[in-house]
PDB file of N, CA and C in Angstrom:
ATOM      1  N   UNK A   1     161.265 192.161 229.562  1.00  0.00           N
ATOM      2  CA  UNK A   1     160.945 192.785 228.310  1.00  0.00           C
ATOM      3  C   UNK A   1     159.527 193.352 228.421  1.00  0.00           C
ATOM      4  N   UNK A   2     159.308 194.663 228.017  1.00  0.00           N
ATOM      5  CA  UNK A   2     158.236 195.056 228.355  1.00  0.00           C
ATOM      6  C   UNK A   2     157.506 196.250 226.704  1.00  0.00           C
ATOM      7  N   UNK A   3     156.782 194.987 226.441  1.00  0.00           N
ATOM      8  CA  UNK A   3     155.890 196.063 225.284  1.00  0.00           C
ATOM      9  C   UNK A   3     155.107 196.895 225.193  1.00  0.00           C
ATOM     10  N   UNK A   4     154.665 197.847 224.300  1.00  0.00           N
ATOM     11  CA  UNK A   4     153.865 198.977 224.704  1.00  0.00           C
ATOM     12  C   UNK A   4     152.373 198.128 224.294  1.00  0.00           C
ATOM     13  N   UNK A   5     151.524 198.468 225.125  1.00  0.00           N
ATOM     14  CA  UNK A   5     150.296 197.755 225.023  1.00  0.00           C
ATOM     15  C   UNK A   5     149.724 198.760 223.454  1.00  0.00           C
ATOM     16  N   UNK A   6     149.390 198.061 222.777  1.00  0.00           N
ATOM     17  CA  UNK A   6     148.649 198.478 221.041  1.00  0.00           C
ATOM     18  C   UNK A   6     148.399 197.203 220.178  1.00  0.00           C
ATOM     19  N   UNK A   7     147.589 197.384 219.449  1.00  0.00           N
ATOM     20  CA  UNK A   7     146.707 196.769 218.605  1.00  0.00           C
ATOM     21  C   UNK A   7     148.196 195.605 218.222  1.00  0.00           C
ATOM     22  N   UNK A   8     149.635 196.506 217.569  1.00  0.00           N
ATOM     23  CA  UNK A   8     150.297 195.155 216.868  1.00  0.00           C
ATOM     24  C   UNK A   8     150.777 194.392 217.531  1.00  0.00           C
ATOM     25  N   UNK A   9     151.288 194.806 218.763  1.00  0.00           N
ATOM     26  CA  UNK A   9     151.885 193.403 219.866  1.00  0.00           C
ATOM     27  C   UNK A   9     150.400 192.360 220.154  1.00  0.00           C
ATOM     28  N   UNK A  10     149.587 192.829 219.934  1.00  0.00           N
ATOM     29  CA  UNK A  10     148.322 191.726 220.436  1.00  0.00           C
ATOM     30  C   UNK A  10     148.336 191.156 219.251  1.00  0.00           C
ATOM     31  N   UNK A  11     148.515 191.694 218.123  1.00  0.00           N
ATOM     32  CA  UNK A  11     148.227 190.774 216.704  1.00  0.00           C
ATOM     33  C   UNK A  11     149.134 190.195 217.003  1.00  0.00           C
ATOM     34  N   UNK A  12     150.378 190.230 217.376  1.00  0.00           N
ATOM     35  CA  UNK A  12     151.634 189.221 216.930  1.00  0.00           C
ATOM     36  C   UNK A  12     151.281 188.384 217.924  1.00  0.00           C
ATOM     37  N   UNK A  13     151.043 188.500 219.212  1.00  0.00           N
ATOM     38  CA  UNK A  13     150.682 187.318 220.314  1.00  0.00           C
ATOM     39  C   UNK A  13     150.064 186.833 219.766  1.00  0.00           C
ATOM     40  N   UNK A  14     148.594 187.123 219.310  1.00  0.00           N
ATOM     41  CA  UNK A  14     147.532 186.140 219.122  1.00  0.00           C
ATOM     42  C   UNK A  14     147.940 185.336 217.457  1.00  0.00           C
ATOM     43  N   UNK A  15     148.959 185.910 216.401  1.00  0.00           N
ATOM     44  CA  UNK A  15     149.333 185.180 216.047  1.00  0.00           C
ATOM     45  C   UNK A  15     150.450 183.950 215.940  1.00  0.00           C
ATOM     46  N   UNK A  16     150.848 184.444 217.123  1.00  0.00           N
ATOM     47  CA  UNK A  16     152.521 183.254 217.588  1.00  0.00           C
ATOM     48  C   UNK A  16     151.483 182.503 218.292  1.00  0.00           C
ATOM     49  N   UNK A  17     150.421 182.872 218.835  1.00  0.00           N
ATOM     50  CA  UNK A  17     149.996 181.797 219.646  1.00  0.00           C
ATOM     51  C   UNK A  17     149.071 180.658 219.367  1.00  0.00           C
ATOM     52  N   UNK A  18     148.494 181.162 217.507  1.00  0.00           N
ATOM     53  CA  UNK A  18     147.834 180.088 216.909  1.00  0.00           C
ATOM     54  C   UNK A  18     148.749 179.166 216.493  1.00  0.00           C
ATOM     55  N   UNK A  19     150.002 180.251 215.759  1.00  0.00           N
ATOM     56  CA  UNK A  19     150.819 179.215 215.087  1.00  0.00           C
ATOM     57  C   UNK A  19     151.356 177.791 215.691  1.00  0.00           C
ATOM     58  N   UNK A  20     152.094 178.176 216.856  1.00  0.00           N
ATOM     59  CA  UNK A  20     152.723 177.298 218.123  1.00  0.00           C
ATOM     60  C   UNK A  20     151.321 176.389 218.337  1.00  0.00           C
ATOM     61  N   UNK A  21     149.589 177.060 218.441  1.00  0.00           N
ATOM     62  CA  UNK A  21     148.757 176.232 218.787  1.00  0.00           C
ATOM     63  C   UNK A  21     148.811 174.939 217.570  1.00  0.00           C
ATOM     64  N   UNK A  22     148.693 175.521 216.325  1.00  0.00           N
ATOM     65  CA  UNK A  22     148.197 174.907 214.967  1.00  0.00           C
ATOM     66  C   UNK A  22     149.413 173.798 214.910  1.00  0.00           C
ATOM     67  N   UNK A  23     150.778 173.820 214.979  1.00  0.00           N
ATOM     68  CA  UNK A  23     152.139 173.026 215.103  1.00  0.00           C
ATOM     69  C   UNK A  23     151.901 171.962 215.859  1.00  0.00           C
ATOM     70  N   UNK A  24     151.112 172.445 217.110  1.00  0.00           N
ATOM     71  CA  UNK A  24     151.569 171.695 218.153  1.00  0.00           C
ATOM     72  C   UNK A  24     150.180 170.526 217.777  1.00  0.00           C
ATOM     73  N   UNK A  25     149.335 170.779 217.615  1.00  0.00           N
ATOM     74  CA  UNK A  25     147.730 170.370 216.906  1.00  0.00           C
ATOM     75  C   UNK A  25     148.433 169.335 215.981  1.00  0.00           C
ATOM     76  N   UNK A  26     148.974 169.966 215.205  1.00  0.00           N
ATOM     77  CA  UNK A  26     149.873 168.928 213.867  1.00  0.00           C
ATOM     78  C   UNK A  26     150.564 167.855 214.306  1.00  0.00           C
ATOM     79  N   UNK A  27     151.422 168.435 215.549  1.00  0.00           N
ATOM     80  CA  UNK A  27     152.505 167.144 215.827  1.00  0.00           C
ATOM     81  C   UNK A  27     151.683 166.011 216.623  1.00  0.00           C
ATOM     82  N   UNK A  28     150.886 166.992 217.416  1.00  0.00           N
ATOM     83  CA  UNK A  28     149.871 165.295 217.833  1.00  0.00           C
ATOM     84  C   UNK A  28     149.028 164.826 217.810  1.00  0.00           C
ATOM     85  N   UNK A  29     149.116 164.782 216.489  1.00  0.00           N
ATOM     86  CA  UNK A  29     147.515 164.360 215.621  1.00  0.00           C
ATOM     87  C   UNK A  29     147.837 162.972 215.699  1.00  0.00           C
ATOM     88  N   UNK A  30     148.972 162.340 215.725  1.00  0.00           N
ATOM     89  CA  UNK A  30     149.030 161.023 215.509  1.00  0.00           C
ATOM     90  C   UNK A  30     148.937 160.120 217.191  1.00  0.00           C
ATOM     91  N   UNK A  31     148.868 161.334 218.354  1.00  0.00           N
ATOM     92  CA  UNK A  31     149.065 160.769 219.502  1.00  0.00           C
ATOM     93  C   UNK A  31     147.968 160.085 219.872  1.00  0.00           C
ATOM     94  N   UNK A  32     147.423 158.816 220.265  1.00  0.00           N
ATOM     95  CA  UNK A  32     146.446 158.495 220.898  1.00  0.00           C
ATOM     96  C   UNK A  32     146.410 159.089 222.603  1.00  0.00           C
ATOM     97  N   UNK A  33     145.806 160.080 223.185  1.00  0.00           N
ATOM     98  CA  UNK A  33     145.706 160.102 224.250  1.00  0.00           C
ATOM     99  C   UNK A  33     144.019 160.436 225.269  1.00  0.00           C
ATOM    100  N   UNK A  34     143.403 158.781 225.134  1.00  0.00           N
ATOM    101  CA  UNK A  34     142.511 158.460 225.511  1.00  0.00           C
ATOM    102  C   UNK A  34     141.238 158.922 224.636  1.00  0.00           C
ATOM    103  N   UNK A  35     141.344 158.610 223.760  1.00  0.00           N
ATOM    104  CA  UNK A  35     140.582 159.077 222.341  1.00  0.00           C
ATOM    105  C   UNK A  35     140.393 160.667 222.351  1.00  0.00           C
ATOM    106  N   UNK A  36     141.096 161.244 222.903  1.00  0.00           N
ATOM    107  CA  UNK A  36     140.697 163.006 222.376  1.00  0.00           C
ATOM    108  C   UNK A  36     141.122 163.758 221.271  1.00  0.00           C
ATOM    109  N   UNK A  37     142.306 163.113 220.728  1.00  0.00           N
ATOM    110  CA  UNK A  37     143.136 163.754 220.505  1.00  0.00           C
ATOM    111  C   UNK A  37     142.365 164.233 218.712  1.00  0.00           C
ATOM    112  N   UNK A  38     141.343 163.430 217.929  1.00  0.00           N
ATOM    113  CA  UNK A  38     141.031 163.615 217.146  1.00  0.00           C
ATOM    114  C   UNK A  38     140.016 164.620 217.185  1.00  0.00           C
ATOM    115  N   UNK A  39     139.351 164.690 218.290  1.00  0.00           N
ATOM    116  CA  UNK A  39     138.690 165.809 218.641  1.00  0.00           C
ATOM    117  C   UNK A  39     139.703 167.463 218.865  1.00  0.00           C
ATOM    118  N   UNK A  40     140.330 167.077 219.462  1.00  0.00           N
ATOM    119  CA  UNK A  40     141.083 168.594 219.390  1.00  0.00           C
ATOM    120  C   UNK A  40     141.830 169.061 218.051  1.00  0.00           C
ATOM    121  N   UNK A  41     142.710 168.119 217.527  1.00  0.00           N
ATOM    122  CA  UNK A  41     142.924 168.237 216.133  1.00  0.00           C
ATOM    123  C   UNK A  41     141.955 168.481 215.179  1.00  0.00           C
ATOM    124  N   UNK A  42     140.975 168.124 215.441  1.00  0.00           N
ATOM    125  CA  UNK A  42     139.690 168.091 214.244  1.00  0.00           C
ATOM    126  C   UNK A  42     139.749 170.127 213.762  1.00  0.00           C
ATOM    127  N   UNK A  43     139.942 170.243 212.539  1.00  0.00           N
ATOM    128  CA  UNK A  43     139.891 171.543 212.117  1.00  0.00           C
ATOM    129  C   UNK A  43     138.590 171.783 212.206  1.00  0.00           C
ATOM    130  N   UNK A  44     137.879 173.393 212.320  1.00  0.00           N
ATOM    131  CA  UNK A  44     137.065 174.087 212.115  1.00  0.00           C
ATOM    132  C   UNK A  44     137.233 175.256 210.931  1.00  0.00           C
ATOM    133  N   UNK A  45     136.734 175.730 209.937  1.00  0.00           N
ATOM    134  CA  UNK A  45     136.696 176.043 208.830  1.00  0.00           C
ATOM    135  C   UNK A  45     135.857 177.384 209.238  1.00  0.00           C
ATOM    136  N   UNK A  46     136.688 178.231 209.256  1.00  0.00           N
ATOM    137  CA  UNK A  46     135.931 179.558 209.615  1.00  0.00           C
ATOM    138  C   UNK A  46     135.776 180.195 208.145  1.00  0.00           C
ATOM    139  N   UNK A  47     136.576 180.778 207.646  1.00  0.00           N
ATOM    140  CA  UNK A  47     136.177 181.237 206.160  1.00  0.00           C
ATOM    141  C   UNK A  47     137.435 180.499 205.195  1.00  0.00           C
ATOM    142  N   UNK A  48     137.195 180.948 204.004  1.00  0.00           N
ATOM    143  CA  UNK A  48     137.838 180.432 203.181  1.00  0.00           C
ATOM    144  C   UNK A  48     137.506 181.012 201.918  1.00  0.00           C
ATOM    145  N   UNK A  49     138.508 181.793 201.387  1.00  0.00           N
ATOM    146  CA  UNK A  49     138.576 182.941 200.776  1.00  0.00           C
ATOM    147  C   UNK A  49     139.196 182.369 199.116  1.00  0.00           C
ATOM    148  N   UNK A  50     138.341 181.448 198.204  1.00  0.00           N
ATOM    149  CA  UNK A  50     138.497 180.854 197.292  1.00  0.00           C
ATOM    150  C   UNK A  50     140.090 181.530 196.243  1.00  0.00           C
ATOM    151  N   UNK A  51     140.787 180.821 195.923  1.00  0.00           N
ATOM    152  CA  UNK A  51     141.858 181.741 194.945  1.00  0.00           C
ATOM    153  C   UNK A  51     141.419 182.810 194.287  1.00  0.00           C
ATOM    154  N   UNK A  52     142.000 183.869 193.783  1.00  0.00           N
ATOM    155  CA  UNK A  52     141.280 185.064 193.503  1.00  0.00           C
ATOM    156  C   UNK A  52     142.801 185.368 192.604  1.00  0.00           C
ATOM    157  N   UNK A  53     142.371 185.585 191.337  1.00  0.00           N
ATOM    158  CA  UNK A  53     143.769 185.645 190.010  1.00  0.00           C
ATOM    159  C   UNK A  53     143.696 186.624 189.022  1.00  0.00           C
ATOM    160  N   UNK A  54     144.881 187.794 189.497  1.00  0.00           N
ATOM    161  CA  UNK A  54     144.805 189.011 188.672  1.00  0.00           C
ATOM    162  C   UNK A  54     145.827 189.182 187.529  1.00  0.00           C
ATOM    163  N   UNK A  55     145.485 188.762 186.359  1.00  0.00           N
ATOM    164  CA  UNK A  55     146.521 189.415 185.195  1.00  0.00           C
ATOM    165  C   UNK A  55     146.585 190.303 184.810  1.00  0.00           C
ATOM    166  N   UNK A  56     148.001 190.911 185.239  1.00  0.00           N
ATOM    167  CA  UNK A  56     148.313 192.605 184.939  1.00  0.00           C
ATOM    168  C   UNK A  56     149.006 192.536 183.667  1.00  0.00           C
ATOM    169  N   UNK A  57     149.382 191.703 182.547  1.00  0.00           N
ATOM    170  CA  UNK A  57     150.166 191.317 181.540  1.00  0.00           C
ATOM    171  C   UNK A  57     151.269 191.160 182.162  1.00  0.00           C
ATOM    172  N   UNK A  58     151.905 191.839 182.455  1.00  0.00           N
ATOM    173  CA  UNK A  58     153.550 191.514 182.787  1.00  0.00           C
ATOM    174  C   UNK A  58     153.768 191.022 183.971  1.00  0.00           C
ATOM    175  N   UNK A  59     152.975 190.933 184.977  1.00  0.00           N
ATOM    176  CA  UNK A  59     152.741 190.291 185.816  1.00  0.00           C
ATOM    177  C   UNK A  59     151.308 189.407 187.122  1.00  0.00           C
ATOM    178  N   UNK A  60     151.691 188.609 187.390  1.00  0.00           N
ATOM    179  CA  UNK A  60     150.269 187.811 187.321  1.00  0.00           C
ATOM    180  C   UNK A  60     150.170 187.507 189.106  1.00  0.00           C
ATOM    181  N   UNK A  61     148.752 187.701 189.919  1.00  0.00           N
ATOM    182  CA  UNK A  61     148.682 187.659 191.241  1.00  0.00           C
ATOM    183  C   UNK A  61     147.539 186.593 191.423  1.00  0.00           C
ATOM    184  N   UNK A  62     148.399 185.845 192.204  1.00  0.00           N
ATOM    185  CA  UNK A  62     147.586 184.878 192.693  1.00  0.00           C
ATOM    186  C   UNK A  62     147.318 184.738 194.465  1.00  0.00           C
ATOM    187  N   UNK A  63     145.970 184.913 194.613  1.00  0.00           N
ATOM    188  CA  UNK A  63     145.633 185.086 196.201  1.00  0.00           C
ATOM    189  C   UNK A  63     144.692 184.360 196.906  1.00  0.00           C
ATOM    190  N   UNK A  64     144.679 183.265 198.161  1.00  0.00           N
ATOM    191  CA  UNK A  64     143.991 182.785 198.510  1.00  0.00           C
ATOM    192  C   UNK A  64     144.022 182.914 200.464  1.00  0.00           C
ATOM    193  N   UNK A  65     142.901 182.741 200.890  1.00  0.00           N
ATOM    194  CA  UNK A  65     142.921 182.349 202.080  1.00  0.00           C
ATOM    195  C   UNK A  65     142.010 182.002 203.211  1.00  0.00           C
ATOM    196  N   UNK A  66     142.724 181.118 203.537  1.00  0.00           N
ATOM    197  CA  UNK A  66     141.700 180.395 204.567  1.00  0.00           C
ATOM    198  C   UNK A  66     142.207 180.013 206.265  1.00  0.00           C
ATOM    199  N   UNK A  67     141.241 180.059 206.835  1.00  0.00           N
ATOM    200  CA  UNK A  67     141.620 179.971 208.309  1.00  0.00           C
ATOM    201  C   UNK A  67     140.573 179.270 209.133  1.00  0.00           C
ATOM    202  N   UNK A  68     141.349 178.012 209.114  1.00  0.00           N
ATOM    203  CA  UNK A  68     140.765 177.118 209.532  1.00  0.00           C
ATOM    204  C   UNK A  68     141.694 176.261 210.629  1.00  0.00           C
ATOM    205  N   UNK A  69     141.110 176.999 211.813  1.00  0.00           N
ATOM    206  CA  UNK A  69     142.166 176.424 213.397  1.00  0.00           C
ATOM    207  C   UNK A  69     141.469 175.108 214.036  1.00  0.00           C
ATOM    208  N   UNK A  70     142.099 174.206 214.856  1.00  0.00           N
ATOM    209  CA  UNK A  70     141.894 173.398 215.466  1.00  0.00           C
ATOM    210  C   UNK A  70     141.687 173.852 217.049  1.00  0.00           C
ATOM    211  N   UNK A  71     140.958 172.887 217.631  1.00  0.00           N
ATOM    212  CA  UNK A  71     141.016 173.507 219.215  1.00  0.00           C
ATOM    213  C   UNK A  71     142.548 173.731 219.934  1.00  0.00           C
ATOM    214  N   UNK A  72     143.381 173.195 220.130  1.00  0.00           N
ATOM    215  CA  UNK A  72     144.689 173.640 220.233  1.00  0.00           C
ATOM    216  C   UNK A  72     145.227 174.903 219.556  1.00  0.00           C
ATOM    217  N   UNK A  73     145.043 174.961 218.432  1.00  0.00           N
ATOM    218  CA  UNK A  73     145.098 176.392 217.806  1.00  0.00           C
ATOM    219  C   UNK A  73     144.450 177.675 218.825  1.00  0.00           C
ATOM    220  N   UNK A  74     143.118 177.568 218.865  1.00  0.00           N
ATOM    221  CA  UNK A  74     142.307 177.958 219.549  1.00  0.00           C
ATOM    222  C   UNK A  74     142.607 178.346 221.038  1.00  0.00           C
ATOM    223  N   UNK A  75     143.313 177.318 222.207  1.00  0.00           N
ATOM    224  CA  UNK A  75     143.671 177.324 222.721  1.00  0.00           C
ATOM    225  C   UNK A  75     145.181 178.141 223.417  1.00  0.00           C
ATOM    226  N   UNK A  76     145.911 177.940 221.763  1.00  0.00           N
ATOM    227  CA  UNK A  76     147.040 179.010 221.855  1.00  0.00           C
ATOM    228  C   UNK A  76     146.862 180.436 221.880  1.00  0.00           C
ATOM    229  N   UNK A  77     145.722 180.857 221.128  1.00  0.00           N
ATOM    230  CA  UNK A  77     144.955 182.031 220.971  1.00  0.00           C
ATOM    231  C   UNK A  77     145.138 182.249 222.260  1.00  0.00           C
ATOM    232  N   UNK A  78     144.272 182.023 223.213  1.00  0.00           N
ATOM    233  CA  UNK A  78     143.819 182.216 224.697  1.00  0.00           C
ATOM    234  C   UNK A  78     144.554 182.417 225.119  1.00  0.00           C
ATOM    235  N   UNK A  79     145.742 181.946 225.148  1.00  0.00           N
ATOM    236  CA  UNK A  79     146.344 181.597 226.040  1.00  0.00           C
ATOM    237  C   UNK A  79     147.541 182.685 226.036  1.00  0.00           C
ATOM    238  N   UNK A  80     147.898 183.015 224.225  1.00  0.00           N
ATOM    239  CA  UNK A  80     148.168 184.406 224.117  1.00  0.00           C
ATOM    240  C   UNK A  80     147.785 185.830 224.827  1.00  0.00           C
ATOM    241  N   UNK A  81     146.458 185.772 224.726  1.00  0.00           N
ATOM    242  CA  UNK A  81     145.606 186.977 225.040  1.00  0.00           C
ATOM    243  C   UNK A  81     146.080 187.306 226.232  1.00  0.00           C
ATOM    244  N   UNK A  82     145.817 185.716 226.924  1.00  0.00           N
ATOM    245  CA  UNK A  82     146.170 185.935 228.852  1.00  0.00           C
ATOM    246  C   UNK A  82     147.652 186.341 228.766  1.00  0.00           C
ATOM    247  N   UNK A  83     148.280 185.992 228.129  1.00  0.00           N
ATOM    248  CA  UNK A  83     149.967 186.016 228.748  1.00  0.00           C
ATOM    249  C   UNK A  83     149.636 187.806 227.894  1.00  0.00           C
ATOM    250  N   UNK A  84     149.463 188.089 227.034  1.00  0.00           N
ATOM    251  CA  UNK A  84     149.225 189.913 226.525  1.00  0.00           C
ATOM    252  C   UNK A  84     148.736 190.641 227.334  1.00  0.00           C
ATOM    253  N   UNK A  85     147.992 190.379 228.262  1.00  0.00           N
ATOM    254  CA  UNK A  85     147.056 191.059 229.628  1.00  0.00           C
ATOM    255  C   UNK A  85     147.984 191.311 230.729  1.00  0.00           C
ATOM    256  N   UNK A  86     148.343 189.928 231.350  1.00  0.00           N
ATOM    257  CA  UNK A  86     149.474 189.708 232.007  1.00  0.00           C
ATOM    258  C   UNK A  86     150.608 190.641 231.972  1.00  0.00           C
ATOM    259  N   UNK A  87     151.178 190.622 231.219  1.00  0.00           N
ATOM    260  CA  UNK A  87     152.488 191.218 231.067  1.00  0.00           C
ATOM    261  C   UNK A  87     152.439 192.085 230.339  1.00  0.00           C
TER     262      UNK A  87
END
């Protein structure tokens, strides 16, 4: 399978590759493996974009967001990029 190299196939890598990072961060948060594991799980808080609430009368928007990855997250990133270069 071969994609055309542009801006949206790199967004979608680098976002399949936090997600899968951030999941995988989640599932072994509970693993003890030689005390690291709270360190890599440990979130970092990059921004955080407080709720933000628009009433149009007939209809009402509510918007927030924040992005806050763990080193595994982080890691999936990378690891995206390389496999986007790569191939």
């Amino acid at each position: 399978m071969h994609f055309s190299k542009g801006f949206f196939p790199l967004l979608l890598f680098l976002a399949a590759g936090a997600l899968i990072g951030g999941i995988l961060g989640q599932v072994m948060e509970g693993v003890n493996f030689v005390g690291l594991m709270p360190y890599l799980t440990q979130t970092f808080e990059i921004f955080d974009l407080k709720d933000i609430f628009l009433n149009l009368g007939i209809i009402q928007f509510h918007f927030g967001l924040r992005f806050a990855p763990n080193l595994i997250s982080i890691a999936g990133i990378l690891i995206a990029a390389w496999l986007y270069k790569k191939f």
